[in-house]
Protein backbone atom coordinates (compact mmCIF):
# COMPACT_ATOMS: atom_id res chain seq x y z
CA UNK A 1 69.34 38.33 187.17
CA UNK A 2 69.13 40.75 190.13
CA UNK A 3 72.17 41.52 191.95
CA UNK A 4 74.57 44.22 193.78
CA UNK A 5 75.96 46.42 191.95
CA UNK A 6 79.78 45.37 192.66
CA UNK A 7 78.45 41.81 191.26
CA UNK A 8 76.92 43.39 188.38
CA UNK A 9 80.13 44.80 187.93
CA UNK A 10 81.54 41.49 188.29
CA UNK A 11 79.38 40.39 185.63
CA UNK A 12 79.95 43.10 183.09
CA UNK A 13 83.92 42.16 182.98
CA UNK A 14 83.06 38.17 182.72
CA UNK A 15 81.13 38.79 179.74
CA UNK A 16 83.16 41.19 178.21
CA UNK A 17 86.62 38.94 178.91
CA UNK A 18 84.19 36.02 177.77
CA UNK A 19 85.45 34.12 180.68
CA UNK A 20 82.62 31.43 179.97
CA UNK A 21 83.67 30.88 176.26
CA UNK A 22 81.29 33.71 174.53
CA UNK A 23 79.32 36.48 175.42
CA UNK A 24 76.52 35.60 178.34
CA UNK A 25 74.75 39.33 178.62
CA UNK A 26 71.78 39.82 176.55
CA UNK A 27 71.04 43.04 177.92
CA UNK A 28 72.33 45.24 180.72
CA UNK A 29 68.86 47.08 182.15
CA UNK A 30 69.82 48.78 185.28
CA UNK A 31 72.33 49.09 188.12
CA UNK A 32 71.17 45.75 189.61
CA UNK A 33 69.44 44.09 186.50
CA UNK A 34 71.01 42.08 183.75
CA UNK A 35 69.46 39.60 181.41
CA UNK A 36 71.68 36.39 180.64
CA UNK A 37 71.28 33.94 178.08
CA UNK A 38 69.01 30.95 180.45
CA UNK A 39 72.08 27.96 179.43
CA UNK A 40 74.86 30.16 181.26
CA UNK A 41 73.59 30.38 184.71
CA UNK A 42 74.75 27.51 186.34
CA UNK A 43 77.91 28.10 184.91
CA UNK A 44 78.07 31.54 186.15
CA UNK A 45 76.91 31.05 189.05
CA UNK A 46 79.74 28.26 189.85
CA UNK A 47 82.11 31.30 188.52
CA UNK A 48 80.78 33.55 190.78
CA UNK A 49 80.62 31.00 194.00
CA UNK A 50 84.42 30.65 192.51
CA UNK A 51 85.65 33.93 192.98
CA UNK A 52 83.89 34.63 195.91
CA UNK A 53 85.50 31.64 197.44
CA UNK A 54 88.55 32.94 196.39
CA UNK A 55 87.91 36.13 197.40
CA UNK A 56 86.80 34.98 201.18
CA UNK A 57 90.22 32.55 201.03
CA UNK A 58 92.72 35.50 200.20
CA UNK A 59 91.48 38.36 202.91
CA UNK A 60 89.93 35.89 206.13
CA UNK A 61 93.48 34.11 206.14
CA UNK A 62 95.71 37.03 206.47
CA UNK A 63 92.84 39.18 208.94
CA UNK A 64 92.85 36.01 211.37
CA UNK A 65 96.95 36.13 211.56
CA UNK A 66 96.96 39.45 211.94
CA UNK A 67 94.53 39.38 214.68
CA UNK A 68 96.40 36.35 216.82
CA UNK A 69 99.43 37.24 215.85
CA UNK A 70 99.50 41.20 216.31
């Protein structure tokens, strides 16, 4: 999988926290390169699409208020 480095970060701590049930991560190649095991994508990618969501939910809100209210 190819990805930022913040997302490979991401990654890293899913696997390690085995936030899919077990370890995902074959092998960690590079900054922006990890290998994962082919029947956990979808489900990480739903994680990921998750947090991001989450993410986007938690600092848009409160930067719009701030911005019509202040």
């Amino acid at each position: 999988m190819e990805c930022d480095p913040a997302t490979r970060q991401r990654l890293v701590y899913l696997d390690k926290s085995r936030e899919l049930g077990s370890k995902f991560i074959i092998t960690d190649l590079d900054e922006t390169h990890v290998l994962i095991e082919p029947d956990k994508v979808d489900s990480l990618v739903q994680k990921l699409e998750s947090i991001m969501e989450s993410l986007n939910k938690s600092c848009v809100l409160p930067c719009y208020k701030n911005y019509v209210l202040g």
